[in-house]
PDB file of N, CA and C in Angstrom:
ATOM      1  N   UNK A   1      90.396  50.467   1.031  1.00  0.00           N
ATOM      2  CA  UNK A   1      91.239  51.638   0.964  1.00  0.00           C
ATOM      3  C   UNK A   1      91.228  52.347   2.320  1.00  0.00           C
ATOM      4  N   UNK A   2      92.482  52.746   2.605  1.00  0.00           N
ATOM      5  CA  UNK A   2      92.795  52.963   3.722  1.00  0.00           C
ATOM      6  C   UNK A   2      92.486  54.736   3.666  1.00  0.00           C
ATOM      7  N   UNK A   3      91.629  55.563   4.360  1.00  0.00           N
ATOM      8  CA  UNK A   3      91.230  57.145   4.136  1.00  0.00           C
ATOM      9  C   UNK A   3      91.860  57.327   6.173  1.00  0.00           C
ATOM     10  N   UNK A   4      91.959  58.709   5.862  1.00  0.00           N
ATOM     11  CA  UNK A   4      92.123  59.774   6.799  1.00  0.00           C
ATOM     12  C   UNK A   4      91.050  60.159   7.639  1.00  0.00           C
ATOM     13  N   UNK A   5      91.442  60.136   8.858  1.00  0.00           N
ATOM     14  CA  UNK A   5      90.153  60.089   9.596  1.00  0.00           C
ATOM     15  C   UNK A   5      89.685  61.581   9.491  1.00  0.00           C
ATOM     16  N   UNK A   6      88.407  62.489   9.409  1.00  0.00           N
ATOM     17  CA  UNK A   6      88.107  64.061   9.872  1.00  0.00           C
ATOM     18  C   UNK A   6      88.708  64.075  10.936  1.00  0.00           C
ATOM     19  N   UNK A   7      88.660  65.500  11.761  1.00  0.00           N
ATOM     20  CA  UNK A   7      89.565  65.826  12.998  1.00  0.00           C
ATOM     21  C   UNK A   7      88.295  65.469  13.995  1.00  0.00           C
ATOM     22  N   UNK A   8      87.129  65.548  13.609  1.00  0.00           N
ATOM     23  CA  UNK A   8      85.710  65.121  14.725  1.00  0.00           C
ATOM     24  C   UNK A   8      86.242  63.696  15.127  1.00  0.00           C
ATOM     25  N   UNK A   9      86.584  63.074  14.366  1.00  0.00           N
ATOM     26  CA  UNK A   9      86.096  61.393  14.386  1.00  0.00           C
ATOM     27  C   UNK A   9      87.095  60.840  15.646  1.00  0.00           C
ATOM     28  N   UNK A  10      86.656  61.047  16.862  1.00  0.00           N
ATOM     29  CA  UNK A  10      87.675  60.401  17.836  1.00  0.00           C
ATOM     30  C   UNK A  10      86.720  60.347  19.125  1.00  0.00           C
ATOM     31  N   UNK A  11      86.818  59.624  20.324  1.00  0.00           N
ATOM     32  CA  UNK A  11      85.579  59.433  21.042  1.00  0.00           C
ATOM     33  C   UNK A  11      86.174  60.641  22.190  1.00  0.00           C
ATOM     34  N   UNK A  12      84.846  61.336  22.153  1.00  0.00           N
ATOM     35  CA  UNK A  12      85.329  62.639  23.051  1.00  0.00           C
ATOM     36  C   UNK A  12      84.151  62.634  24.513  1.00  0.00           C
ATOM     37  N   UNK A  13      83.631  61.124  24.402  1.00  0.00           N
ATOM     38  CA  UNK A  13      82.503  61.105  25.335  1.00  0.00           C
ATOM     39  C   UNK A  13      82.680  59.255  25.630  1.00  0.00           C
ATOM     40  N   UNK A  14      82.650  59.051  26.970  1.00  0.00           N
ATOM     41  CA  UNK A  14      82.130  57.762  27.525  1.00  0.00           C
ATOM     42  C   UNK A  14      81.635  57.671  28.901  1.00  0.00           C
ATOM     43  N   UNK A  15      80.655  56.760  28.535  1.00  0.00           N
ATOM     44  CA  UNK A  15      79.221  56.717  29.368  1.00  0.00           C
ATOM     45  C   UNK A  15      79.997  56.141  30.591  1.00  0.00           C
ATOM     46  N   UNK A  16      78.716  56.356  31.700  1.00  0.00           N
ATOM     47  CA  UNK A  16      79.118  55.841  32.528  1.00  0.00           C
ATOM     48  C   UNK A  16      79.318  54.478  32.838  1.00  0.00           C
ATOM     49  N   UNK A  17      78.392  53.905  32.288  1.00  0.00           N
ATOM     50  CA  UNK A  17      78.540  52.552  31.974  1.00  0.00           C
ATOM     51  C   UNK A  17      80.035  52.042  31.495  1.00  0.00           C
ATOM     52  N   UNK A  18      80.824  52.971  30.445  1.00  0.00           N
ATOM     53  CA  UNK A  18      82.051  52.489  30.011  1.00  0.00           C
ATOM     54  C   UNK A  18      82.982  53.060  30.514  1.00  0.00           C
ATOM     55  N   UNK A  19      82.767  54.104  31.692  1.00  0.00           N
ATOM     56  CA  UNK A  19      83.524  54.128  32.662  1.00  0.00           C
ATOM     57  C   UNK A  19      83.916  52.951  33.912  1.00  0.00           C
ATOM     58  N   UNK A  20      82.792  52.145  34.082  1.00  0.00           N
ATOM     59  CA  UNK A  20      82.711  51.045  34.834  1.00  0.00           C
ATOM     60  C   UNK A  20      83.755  49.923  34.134  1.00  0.00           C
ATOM     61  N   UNK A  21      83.863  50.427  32.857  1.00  0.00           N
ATOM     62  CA  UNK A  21      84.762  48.916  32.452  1.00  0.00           C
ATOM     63  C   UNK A  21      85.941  49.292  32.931  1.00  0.00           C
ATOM     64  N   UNK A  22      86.874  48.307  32.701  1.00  0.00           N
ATOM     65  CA  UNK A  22      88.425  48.388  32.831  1.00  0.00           C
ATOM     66  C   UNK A  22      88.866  48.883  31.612  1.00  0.00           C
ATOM     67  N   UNK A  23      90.571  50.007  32.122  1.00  0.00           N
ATOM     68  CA  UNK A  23      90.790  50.894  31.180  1.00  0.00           C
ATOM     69  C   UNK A  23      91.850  50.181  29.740  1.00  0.00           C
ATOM     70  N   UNK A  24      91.436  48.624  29.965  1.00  0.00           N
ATOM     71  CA  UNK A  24      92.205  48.203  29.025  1.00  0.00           C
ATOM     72  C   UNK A  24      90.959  47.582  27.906  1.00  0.00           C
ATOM     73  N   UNK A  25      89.832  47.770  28.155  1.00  0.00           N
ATOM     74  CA  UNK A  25      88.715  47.334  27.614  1.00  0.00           C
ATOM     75  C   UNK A  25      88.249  48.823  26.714  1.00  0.00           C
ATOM     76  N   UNK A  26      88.357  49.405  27.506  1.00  0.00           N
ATOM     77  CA  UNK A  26      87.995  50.847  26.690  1.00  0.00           C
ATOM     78  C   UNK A  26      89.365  51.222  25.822  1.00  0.00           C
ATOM     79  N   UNK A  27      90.678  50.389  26.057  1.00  0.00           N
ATOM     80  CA  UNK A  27      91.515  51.134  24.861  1.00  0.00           C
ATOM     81  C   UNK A  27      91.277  50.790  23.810  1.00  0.00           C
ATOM     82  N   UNK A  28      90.639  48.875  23.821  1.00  0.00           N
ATOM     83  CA  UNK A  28      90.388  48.490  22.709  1.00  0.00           C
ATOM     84  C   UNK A  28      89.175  48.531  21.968  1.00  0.00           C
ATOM     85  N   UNK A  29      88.320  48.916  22.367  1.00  0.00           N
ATOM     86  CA  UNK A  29      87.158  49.696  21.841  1.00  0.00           C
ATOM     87  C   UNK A  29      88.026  50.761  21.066  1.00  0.00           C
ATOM     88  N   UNK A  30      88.764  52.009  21.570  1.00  0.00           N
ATOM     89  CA  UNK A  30      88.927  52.956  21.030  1.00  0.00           C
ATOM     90  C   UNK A  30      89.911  52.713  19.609  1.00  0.00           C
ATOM     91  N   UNK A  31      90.719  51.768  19.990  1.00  0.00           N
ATOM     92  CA  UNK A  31      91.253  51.181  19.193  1.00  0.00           C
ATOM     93  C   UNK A  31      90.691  50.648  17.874  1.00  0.00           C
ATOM     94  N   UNK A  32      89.712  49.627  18.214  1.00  0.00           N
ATOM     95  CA  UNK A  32      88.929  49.089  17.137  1.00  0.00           C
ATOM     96  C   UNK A  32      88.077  50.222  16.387  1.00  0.00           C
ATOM     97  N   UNK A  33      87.345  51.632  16.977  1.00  0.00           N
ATOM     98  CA  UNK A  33      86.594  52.638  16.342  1.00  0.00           C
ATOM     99  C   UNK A  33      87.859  53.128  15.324  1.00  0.00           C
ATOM    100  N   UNK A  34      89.171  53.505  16.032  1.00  0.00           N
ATOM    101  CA  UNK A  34      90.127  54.138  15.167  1.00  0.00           C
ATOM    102  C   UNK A  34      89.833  53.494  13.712  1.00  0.00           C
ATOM    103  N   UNK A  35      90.466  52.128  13.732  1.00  0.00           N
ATOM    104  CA  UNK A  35      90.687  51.310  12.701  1.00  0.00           C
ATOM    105  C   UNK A  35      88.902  51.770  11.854  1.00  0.00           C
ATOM    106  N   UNK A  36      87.896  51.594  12.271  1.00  0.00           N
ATOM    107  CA  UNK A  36      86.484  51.480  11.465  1.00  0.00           C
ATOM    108  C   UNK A  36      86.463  52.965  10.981  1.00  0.00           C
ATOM    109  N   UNK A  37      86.907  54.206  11.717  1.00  0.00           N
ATOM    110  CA  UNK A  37      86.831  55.018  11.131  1.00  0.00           C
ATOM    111  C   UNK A  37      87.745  55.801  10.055  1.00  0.00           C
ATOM    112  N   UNK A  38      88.638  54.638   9.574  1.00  0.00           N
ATOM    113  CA  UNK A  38      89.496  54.766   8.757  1.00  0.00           C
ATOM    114  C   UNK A  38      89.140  53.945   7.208  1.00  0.00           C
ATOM    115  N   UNK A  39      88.466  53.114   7.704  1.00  0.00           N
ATOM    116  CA  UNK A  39      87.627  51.234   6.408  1.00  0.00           C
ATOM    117  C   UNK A  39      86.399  52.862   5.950  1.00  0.00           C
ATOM    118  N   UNK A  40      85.617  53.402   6.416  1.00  0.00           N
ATOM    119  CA  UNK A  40      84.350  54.019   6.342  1.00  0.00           C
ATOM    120  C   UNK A  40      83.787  55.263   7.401  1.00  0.00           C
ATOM    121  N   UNK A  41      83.142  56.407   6.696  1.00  0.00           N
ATOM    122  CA  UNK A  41      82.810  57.337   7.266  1.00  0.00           C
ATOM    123  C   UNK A  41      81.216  56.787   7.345  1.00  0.00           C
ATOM    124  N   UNK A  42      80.836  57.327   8.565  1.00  0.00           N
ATOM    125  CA  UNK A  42      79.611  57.054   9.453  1.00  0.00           C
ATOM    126  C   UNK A  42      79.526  57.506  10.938  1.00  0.00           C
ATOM    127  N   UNK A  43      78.177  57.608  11.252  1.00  0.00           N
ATOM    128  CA  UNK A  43      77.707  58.289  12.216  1.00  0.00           C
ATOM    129  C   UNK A  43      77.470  57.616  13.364  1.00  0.00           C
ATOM    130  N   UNK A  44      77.498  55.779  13.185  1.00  0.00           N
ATOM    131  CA  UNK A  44      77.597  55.088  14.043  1.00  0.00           C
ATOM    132  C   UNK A  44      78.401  53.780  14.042  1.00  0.00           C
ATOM    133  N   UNK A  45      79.139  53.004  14.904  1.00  0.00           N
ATOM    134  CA  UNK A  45      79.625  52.099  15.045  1.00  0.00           C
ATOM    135  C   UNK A  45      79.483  50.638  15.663  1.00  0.00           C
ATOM    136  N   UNK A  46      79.418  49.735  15.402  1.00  0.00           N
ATOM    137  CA  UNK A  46      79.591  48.930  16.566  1.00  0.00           C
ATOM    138  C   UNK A  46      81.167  47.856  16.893  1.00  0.00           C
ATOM    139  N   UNK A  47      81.657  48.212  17.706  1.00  0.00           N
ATOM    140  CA  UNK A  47      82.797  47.536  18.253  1.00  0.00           C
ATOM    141  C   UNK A  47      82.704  46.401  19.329  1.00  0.00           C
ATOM    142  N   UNK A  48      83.160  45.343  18.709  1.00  0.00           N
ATOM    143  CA  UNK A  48      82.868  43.737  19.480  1.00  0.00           C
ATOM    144  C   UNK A  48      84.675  43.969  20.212  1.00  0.00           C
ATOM    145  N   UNK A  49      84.578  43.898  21.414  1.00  0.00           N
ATOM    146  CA  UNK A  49      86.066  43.149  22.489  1.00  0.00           C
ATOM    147  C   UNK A  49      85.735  42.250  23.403  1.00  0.00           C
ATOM    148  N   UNK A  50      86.022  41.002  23.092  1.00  0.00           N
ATOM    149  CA  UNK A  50      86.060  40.061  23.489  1.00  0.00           C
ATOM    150  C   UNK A  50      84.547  39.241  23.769  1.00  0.00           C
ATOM    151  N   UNK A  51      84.257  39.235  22.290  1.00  0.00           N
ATOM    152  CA  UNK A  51      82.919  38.863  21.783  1.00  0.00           C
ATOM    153  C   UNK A  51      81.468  39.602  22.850  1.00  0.00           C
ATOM    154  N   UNK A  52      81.954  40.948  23.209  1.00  0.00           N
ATOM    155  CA  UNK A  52      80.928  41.893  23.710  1.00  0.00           C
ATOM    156  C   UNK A  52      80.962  42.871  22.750  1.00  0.00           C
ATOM    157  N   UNK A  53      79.571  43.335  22.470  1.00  0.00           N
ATOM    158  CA  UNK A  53      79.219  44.694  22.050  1.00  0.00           C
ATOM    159  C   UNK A  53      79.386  45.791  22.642  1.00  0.00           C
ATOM    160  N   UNK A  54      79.709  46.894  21.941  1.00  0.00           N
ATOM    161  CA  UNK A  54      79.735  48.703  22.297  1.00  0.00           C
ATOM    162  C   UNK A  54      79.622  49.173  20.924  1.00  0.00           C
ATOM    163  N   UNK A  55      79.070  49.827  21.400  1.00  0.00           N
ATOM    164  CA  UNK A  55      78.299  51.184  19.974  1.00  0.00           C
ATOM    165  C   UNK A  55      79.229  52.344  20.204  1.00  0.00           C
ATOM    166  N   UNK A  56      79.684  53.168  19.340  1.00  0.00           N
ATOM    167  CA  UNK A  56      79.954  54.639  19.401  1.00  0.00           C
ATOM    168  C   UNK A  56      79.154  55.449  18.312  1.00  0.00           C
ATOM    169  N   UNK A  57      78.952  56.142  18.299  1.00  0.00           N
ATOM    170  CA  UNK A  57      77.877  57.218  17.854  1.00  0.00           C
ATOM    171  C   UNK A  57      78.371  58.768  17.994  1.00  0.00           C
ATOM    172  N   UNK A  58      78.163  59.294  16.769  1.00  0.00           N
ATOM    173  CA  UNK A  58      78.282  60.603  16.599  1.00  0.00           C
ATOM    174  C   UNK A  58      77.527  61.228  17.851  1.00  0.00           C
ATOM    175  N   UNK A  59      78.186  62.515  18.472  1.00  0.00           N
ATOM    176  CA  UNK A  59      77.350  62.841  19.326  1.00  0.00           C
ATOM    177  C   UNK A  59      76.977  64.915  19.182  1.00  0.00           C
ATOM    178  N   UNK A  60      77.528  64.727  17.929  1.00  0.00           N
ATOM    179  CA  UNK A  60      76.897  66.046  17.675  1.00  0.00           C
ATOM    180  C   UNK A  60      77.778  67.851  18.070  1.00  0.00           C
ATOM    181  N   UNK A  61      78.401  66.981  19.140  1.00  0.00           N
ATOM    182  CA  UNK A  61      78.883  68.699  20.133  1.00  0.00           C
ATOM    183  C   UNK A  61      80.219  68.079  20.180  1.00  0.00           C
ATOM    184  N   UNK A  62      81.061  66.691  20.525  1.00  0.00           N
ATOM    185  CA  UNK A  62      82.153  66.557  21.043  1.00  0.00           C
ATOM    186  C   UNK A  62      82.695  65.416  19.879  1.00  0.00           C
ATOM    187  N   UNK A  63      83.108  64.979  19.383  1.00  0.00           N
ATOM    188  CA  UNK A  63      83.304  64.084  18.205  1.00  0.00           C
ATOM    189  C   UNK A  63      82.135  62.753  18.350  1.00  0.00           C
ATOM    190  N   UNK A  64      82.708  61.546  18.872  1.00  0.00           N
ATOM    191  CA  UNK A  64      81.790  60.380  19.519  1.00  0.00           C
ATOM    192  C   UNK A  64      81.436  59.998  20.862  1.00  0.00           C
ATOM    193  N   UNK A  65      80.159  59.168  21.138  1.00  0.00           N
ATOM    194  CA  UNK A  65      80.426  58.825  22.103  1.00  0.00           C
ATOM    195  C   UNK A  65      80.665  57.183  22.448  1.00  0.00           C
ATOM    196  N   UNK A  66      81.081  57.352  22.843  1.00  0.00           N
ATOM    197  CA  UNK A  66      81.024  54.958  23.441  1.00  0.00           C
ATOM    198  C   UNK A  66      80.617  55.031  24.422  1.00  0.00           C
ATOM    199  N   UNK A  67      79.670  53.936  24.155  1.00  0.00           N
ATOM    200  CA  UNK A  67      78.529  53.822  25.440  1.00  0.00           C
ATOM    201  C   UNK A  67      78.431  52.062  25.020  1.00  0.00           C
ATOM    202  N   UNK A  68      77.278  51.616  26.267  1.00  0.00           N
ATOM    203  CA  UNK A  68      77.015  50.382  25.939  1.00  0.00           C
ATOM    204  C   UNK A  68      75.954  50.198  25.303  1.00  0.00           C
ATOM    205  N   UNK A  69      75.535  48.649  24.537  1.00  0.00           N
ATOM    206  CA  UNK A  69      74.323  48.735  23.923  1.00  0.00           C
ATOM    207  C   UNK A  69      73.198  49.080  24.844  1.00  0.00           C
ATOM    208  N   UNK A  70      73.397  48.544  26.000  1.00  0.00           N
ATOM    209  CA  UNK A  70      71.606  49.020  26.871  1.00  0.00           C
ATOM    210  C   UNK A  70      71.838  50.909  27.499  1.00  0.00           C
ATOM    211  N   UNK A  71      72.741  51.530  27.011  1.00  0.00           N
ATOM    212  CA  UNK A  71      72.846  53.061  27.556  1.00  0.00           C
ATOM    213  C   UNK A  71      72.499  53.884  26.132  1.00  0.00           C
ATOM    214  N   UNK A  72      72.039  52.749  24.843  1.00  0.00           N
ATOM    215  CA  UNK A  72      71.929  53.695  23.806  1.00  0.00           C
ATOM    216  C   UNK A  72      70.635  53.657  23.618  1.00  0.00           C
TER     217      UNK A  72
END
């Protein structure tokens, strides 16, 4: 079942590390969190692009953050 995302649930933080990626790597991360935070509510994520890992995580003050697995 397809639910409504809260108005928090959107990534309002990325690491520096996922600043280093390319900005077509980080759309689809953001992309893929959209879609997960629509399947299920939760405080953390993990998003595979192009059979790599990234985590996003509630971050308390700004909605999420996406970072990489070794910056979490």
């Amino acid at each position: 079942m397809t639910r409504t995302p809260k108005p928090n649930q959107f990534i309002g933080v990325w690491t520096c590390g996922m600043m280093e990626l390319s900005s077509e790597i980080r759309e689809l991360v953001e992309k893929d969190f959209n879609k997960q935070v629509r399947e299920k509510d939760d405080w953390f994520y993990m998003v595979v692009v192009n059979g790599k890992k990234y985590f996003v995580a509630e971050n308390g003050e700004f909605g999420y953050t996406a970072m990489l697995p070794v910056e979490y």
